[in-house]
N, C-alpha and C. Protein backbone atom coordinates (compact mmCIF):
# COMPACT_ATOMS: atom_id res chain seq x y z
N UNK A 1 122.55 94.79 121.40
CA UNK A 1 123.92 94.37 121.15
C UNK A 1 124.75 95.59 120.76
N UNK A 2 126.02 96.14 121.53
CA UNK A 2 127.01 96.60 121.16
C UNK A 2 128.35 96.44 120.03
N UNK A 3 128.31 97.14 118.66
CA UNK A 3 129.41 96.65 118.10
C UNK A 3 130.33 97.84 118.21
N UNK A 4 132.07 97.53 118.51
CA UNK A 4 132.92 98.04 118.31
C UNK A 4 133.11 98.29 116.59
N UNK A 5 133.17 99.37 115.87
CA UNK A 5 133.25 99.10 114.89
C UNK A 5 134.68 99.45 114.47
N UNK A 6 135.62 98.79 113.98
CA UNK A 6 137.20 99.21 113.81
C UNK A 6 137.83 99.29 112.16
N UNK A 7 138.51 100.48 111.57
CA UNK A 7 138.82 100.82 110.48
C UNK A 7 139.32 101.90 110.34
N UNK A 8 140.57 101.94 109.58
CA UNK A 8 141.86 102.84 109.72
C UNK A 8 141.38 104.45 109.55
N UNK A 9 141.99 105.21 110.28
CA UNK A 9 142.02 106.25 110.73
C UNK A 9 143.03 107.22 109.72
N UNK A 10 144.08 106.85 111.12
CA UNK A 10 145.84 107.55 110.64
C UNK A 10 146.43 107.06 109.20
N UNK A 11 146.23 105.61 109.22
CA UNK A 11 146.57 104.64 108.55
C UNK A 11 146.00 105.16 106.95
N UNK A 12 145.41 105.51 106.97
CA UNK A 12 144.32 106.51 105.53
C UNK A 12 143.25 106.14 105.51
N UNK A 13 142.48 106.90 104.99
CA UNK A 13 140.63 107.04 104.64
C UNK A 13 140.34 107.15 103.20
N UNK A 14 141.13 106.42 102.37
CA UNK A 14 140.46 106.23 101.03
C UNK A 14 139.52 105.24 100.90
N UNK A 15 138.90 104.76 101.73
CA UNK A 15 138.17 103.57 102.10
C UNK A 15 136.59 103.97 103.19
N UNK A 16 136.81 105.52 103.28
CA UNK A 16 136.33 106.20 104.40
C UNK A 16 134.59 106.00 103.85
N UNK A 17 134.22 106.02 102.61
CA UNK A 17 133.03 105.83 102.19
C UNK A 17 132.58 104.59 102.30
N UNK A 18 133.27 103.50 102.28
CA UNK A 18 132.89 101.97 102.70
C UNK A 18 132.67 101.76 103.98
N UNK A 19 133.38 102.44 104.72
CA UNK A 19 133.25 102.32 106.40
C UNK A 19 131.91 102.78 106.50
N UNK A 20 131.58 104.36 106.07
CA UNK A 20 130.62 104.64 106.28
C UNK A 20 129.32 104.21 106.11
N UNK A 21 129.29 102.99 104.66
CA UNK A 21 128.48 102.28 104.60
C UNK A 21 128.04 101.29 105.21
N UNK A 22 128.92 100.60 105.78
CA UNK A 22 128.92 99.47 106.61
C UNK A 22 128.34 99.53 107.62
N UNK A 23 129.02 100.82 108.37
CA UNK A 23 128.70 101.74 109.75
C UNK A 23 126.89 101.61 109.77
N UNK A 24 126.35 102.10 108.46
CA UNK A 24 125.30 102.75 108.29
C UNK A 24 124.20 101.71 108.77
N UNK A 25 124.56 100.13 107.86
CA UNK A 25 123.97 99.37 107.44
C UNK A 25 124.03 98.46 109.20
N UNK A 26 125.14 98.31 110.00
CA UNK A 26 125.28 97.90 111.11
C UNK A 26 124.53 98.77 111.72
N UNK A 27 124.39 100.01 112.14
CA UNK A 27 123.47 101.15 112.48
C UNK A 27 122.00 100.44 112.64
N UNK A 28 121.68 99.62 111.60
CA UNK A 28 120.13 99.93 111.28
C UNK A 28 119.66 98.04 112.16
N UNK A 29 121.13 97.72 112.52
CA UNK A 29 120.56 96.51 113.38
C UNK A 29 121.01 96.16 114.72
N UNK A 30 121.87 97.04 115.02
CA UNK A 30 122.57 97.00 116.30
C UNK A 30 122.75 98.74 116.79
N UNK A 31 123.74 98.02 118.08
CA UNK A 31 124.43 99.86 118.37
C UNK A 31 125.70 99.64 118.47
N UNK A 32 126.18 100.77 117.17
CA UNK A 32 127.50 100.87 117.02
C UNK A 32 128.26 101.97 117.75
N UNK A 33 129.08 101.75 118.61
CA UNK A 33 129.70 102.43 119.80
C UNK A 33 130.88 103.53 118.37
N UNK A 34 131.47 103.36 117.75
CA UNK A 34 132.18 104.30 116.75
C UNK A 34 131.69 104.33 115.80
N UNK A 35 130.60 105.01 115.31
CA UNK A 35 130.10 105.81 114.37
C UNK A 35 130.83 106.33 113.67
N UNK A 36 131.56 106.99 114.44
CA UNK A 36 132.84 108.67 113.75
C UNK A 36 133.62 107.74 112.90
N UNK A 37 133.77 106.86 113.15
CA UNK A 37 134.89 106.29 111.83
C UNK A 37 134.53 106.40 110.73
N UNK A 38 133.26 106.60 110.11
CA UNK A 38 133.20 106.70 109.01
C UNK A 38 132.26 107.70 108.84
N UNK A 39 132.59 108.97 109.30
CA UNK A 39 132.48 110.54 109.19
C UNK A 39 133.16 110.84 108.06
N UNK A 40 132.47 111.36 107.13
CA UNK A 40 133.09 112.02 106.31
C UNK A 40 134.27 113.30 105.88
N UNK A 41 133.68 114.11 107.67
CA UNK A 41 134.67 114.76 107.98
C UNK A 41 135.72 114.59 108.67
N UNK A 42 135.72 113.47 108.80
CA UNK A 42 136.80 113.02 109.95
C UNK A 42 138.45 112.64 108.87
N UNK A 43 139.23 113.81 109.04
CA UNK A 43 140.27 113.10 108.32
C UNK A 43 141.34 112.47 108.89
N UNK A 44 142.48 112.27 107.96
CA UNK A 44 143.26 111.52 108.32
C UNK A 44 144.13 111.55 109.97
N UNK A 45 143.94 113.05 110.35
CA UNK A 45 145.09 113.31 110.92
C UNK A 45 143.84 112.91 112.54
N UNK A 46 142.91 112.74 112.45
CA UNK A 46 141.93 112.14 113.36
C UNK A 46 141.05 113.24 114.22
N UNK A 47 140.51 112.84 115.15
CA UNK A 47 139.31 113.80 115.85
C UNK A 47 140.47 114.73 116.70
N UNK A 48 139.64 116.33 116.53
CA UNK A 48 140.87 117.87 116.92
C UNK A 48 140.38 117.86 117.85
N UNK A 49 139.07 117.23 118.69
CA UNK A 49 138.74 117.87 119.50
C UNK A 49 138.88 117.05 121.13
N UNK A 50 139.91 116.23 120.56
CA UNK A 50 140.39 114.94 121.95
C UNK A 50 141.82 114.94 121.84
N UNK A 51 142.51 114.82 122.75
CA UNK A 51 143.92 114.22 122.87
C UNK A 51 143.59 112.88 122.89
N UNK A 52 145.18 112.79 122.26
CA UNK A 52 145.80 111.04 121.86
C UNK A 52 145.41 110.13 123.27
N UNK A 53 145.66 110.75 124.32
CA UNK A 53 145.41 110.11 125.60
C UNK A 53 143.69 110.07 125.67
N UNK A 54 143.05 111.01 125.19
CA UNK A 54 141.46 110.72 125.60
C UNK A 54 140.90 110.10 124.95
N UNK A 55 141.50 109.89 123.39
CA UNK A 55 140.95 108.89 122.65
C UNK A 55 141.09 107.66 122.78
N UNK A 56 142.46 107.22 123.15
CA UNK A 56 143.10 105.97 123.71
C UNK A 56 142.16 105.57 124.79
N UNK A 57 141.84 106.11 125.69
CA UNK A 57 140.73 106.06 127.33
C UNK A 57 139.91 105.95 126.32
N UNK A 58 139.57 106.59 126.16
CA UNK A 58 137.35 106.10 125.55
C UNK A 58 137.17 105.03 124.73
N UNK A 59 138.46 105.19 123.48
CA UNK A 59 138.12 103.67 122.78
C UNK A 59 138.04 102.31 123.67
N UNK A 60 139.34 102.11 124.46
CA UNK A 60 139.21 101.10 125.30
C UNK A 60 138.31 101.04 126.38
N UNK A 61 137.85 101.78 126.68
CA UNK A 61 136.50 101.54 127.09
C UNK A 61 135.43 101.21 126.47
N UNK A 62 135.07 102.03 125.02
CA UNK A 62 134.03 101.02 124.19
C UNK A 62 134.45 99.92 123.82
N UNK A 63 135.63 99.40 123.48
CA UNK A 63 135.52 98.04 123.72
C UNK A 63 135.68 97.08 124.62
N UNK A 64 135.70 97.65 125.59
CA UNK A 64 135.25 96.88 127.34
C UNK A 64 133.58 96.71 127.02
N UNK A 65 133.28 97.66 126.68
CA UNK A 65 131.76 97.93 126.97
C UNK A 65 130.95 97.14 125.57
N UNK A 66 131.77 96.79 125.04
CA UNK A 66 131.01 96.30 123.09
C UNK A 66 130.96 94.36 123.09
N UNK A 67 129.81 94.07 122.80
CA UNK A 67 129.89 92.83 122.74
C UNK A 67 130.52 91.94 121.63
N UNK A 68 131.09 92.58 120.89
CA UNK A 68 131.98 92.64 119.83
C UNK A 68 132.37 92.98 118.57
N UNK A 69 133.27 93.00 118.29
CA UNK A 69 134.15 93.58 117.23
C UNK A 69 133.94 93.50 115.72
N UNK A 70 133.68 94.25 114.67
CA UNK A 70 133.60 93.96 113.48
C UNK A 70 134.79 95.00 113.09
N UNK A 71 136.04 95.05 112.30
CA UNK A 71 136.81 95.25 111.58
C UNK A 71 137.01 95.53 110.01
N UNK A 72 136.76 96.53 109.32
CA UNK A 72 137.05 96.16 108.17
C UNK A 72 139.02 96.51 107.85
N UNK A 73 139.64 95.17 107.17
CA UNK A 73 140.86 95.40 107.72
C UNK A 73 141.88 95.83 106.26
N UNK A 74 141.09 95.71 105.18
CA UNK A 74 141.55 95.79 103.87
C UNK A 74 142.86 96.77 103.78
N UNK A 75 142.63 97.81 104.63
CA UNK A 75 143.70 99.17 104.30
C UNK A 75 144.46 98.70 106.08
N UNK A 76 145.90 98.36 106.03
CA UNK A 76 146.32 98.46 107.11
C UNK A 76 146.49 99.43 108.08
N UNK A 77 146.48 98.98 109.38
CA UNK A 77 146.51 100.22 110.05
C UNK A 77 146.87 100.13 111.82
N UNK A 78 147.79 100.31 112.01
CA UNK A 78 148.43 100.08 113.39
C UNK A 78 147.57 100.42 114.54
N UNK A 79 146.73 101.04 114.44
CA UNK A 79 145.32 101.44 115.54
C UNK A 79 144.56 100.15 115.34
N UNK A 80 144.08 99.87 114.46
CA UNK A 80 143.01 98.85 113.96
C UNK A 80 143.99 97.06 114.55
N UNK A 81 145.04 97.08 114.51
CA UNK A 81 145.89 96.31 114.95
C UNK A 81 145.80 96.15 116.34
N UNK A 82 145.75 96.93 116.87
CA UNK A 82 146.87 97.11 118.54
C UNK A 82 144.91 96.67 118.92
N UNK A 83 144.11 97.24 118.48
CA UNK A 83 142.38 97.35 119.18
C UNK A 83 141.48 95.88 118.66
N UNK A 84 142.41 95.15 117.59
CA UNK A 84 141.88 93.68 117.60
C UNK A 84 143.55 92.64 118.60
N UNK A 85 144.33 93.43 118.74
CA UNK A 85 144.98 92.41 120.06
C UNK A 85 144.32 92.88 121.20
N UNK A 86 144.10 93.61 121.56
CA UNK A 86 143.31 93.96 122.82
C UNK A 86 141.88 93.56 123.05
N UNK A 87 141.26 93.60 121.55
CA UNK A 87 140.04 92.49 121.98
C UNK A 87 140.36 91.39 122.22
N UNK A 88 141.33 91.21 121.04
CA UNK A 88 141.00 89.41 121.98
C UNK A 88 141.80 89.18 122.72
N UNK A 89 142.19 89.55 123.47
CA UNK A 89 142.60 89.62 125.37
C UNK A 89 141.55 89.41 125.89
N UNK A 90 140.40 90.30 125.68
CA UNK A 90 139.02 90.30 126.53
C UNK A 90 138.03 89.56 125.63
N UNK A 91 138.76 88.38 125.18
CA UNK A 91 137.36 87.47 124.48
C UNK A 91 136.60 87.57 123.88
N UNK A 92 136.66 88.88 123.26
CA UNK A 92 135.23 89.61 122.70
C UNK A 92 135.83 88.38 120.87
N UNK A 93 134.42 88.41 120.43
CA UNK A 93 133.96 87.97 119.11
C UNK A 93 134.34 89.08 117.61
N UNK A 94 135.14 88.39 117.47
CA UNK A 94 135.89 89.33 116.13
C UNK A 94 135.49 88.79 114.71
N UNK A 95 135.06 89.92 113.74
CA UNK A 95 134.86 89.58 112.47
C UNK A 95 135.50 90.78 111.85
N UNK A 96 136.66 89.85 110.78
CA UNK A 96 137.69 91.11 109.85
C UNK A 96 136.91 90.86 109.01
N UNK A 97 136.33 91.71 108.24
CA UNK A 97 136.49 91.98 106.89
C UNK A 97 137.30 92.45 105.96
N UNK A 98 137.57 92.15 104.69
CA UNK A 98 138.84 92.43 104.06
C UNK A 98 138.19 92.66 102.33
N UNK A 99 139.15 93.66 101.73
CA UNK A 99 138.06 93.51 100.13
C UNK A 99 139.35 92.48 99.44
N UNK A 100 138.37 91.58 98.62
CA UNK A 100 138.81 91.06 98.40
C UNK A 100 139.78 90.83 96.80
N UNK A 101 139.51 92.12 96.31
CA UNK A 101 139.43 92.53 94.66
C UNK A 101 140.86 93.69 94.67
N UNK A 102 141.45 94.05 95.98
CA UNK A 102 142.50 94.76 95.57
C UNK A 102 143.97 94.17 95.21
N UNK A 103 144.32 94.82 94.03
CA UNK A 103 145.56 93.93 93.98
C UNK A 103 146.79 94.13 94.65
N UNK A 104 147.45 93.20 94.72
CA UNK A 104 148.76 93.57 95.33
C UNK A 104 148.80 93.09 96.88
N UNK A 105 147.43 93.27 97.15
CA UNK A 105 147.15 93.41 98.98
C UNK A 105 146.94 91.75 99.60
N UNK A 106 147.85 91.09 100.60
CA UNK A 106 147.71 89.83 101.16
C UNK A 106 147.05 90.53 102.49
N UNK A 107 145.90 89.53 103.13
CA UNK A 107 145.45 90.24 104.54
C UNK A 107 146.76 89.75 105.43
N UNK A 108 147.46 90.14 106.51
CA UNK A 108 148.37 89.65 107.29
C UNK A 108 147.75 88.58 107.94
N UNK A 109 149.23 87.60 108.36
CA UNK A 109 149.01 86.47 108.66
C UNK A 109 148.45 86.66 110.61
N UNK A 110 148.80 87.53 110.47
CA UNK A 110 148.64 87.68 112.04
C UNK A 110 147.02 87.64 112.54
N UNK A 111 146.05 87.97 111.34
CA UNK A 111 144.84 88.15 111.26
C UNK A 111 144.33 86.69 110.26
N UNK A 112 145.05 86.36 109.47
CA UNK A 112 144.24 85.52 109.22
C UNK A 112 144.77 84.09 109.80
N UNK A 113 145.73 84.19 110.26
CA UNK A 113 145.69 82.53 110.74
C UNK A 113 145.74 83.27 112.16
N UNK A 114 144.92 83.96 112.59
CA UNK A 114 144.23 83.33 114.16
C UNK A 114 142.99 83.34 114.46
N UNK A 115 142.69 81.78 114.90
CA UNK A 115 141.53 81.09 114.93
C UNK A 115 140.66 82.06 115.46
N UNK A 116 140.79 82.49 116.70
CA UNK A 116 139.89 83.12 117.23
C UNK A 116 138.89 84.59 116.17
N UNK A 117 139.96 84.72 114.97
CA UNK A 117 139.18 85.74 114.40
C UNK A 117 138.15 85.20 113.61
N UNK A 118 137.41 85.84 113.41
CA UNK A 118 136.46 85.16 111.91
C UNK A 118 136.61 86.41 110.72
N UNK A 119 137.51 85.64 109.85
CA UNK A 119 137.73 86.81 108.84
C UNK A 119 136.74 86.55 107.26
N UNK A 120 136.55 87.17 106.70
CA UNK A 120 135.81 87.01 105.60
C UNK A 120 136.41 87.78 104.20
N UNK A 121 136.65 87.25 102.95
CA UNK A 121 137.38 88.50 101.69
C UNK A 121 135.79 88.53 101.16
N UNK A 122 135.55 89.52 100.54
CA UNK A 122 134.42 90.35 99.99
C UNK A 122 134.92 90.89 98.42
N UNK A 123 134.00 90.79 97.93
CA UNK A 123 134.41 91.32 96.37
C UNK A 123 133.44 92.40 96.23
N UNK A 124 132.12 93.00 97.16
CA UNK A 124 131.25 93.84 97.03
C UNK A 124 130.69 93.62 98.34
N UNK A 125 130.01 94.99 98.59
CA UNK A 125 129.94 95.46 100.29
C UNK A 125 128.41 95.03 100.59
N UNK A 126 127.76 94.21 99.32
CA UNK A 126 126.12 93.15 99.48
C UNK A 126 127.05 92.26 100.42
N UNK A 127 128.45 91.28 99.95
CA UNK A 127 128.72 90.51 100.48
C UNK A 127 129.09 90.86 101.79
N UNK A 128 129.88 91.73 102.19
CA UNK A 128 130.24 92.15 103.57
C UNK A 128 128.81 92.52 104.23
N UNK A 129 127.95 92.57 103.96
CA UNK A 129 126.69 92.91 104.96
C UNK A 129 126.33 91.34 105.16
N UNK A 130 125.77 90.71 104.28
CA UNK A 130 125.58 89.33 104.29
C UNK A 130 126.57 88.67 105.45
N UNK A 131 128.03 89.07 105.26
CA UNK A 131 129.10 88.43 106.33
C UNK A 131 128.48 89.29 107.52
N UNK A 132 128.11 90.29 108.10
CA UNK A 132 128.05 91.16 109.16
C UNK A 132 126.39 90.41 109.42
N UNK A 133 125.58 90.48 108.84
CA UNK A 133 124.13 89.81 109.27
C UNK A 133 124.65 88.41 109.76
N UNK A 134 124.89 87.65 109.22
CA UNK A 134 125.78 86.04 109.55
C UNK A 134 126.57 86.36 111.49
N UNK A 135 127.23 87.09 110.80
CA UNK A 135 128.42 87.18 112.63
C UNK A 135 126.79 87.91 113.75
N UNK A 136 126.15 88.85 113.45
CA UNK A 136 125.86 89.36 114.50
C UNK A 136 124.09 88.22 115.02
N UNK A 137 123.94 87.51 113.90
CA UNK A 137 122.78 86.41 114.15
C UNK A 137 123.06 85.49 114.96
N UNK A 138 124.98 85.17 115.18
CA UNK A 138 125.20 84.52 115.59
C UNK A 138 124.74 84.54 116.81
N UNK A 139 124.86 85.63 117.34
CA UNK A 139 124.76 85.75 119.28
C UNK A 139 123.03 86.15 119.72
N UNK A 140 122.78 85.28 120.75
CA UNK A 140 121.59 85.19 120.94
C UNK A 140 120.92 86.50 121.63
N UNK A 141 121.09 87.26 121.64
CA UNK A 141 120.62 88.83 122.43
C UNK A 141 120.61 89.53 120.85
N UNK A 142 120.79 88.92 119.72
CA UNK A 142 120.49 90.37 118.29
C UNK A 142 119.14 89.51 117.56
């Protein structure tokens, strides 16, 4: 099984150590087509060694190629946006994750009231694995 794994970039990486965990922990049961998102060296201003156009081409191709989508969506982010409308164009199986303990922060409605997503709030990243084991048990090829 292929997962797209999606989480803000441009948008900021104060969150960049949770991705990476997640990344890690999805790693150890599937194949995660974006790894680099939660590179430690990877900063804000994104990967030096691709144009905006080659990154745009390859992502949408791993998610042509990904049997679906896991999101962590807590920190907004207009990439992470535009790459869960474009999944679900192509039907693929979406799970947002969101933390659920920051204050101030509502997940957008655009993500949580549409059905097709399966979103989950998390208060600790035991629970977001638990939600990520749950979504990827779902499909009969993991």
């Amino acid at each position: 099984m292929k997962i797209y794994f999606a989480a803000s970039i441009r948008g900021g990486r104060e969150d960049q150590n949770k991705y990476n965990e997640l990344i890690r922990f999805l790693s150890s049961k599937v194949e995660v087509l974006t790894e680099h998102v939660g590179d430690p060296d990877l900063e804000q201003t994104g990967e030096k060694n691709l144009s905006d156009q080659e990154i745009y081409q390859r992502d949408l191709e791993w998610l042509a190629s990904a049997d679906a989508v896991v999101a962590e969506v807590t920190n907004p982010s207009l990439g992470v946006g535009y790459e869960l409308g474009i999944a679900e164009k192509m039907n693929k199986p979406i799970l947002c994750l969101y933390e659920n303990t920051k204050e101030g922060r509502k997940l957008s409605a655009m993500i949580s009231g549409n059905p097709q997503f399966r979103t989950f709030p998390y208060n600790n990243l035991d629970q977001a694995k638990e939600e990520i084991l749950s979504f990827i048990s779902s499909f009969p090829d993991s």
